[in-house]
Protein backbone atom coordinates (compact mmCIF):
# COMPACT_ATOMS: atom_id res chain seq x y z
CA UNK A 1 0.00 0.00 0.00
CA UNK A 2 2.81 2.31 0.05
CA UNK A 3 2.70 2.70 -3.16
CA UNK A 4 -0.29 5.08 -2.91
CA UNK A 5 2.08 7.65 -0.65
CA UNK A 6 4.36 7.58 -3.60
CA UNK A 7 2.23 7.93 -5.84
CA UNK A 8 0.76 11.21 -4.24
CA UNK A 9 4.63 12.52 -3.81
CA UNK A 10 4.96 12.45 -7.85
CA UNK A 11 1.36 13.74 -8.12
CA UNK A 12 2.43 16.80 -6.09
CA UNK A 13 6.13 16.97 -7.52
CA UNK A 14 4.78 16.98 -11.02
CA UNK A 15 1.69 19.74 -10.39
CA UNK A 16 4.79 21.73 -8.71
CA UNK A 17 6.62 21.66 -11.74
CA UNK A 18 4.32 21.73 -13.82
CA UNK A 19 3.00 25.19 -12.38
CA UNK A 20 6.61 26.74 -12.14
CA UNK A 21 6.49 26.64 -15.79
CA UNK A 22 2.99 27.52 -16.18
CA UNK A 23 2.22 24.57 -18.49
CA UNK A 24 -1.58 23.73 -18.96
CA UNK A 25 -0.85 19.48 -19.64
CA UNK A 26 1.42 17.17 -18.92
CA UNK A 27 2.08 14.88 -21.58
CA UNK A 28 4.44 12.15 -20.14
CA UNK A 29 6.25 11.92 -16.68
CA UNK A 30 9.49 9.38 -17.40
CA UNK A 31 10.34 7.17 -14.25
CA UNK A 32 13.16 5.25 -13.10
CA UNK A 33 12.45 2.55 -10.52
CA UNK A 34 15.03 1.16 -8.19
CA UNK A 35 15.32 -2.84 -8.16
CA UNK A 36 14.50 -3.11 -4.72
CA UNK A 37 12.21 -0.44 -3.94
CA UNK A 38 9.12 -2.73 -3.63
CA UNK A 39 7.53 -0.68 -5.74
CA UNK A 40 4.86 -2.16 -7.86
CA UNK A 41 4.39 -0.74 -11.82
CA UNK A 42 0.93 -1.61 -11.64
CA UNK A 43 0.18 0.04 -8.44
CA UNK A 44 1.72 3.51 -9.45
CA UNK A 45 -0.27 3.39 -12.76
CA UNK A 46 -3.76 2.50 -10.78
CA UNK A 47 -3.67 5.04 -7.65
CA UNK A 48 -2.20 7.84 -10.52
CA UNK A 49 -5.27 7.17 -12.71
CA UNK A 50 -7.52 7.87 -9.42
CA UNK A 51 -5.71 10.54 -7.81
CA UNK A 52 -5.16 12.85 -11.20
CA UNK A 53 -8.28 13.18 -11.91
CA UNK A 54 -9.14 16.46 -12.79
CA UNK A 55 -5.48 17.79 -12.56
CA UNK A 56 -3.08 18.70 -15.48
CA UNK A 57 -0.97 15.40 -14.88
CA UNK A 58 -4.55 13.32 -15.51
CA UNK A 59 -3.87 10.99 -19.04
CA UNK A 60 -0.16 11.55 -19.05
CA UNK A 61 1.60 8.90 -20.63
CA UNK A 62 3.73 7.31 -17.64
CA UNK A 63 7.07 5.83 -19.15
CA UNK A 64 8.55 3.44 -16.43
CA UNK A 65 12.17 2.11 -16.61
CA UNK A 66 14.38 0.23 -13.84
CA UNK A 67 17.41 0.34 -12.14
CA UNK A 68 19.71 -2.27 -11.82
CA UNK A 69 20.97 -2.31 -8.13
CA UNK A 70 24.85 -1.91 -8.06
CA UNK A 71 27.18 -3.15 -6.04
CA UNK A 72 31.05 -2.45 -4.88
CA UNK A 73 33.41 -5.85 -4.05
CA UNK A 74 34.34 -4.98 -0.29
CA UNK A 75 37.79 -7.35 -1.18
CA UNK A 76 38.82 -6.35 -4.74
CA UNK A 77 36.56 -3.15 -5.51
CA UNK A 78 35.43 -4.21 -8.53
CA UNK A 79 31.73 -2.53 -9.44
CA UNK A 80 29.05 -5.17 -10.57
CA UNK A 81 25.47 -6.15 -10.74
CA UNK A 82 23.62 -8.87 -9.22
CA UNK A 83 23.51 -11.96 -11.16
CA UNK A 84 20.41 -14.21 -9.99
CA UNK A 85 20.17 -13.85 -6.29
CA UNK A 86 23.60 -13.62 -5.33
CA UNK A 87 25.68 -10.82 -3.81
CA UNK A 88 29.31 -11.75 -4.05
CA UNK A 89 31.32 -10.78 -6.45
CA UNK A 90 31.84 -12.45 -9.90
CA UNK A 91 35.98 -11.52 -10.19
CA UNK A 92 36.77 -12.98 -6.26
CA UNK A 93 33.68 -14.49 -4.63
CA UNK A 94 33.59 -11.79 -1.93
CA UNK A 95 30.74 -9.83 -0.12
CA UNK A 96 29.33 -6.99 -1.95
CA UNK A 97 28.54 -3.71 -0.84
CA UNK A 98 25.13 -1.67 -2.57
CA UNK A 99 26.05 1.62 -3.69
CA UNK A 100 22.96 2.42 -5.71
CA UNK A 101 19.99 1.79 -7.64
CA UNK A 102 18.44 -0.10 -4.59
CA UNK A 103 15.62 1.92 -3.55
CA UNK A 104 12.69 4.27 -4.75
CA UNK A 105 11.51 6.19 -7.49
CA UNK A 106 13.14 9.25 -9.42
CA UNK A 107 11.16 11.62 -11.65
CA UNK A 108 13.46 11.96 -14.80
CA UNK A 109 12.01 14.36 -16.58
CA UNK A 110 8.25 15.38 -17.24
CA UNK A 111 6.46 15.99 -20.54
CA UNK A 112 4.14 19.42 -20.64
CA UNK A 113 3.03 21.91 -23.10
């Protein structure tokens, strides 16, 4: 369910840019969601459908992409992505450390006229 509390943050991020440059639609709003966020696609487009009603955002295409979590070998440094469910790393077998992509949702850029 928390997707509905993000889904109202990028409602109100996108009518607060929107209005800064005084633009009467919003055409597309491009997304980037971390791998482990827990956010749910489906969710984000259902609650946005319902809570944009009758705002400039309302119809706007929503173009959703992920991000890979990344990770930093804590032995050899090397910089790598997950493969299946494991965390070590591929070049020495050690423990990897996240540095990014992990978490949440980031607002790219937004469509208006």
């Amino acid at each position: 369910m928390h997707e509905l509390y993000v889904t109202e943050s990028l409602l109100n991020t996108v009518l607060h840019e929107a209005k800064k440059v005084k633009a009467t639609r919003v055409r597309a709003i491009n997304l980037k969601i971390g791998e482990f966020s827990g956010i749910e696609e489906e969710c984000i487009r259902f609650f946005f459908e319902i809570i944009s009603k009758e705002t400039p955002p309302h119809g706007a295409k929503l173009n959703i992409s992920y991000e890979r979590a990344k990770f930093k070998c804590s032995v050899c440094k090397r910089e790598f992505e997950r493969i299946a469910f494991r965390f070590s790393c591929p070049a020495c077998g050690a423990c990897g450390l996240l540095t990014e992509g992990a978490g949440g949702l980031l607002i790219e850029s937004i469509e208006v006229e």
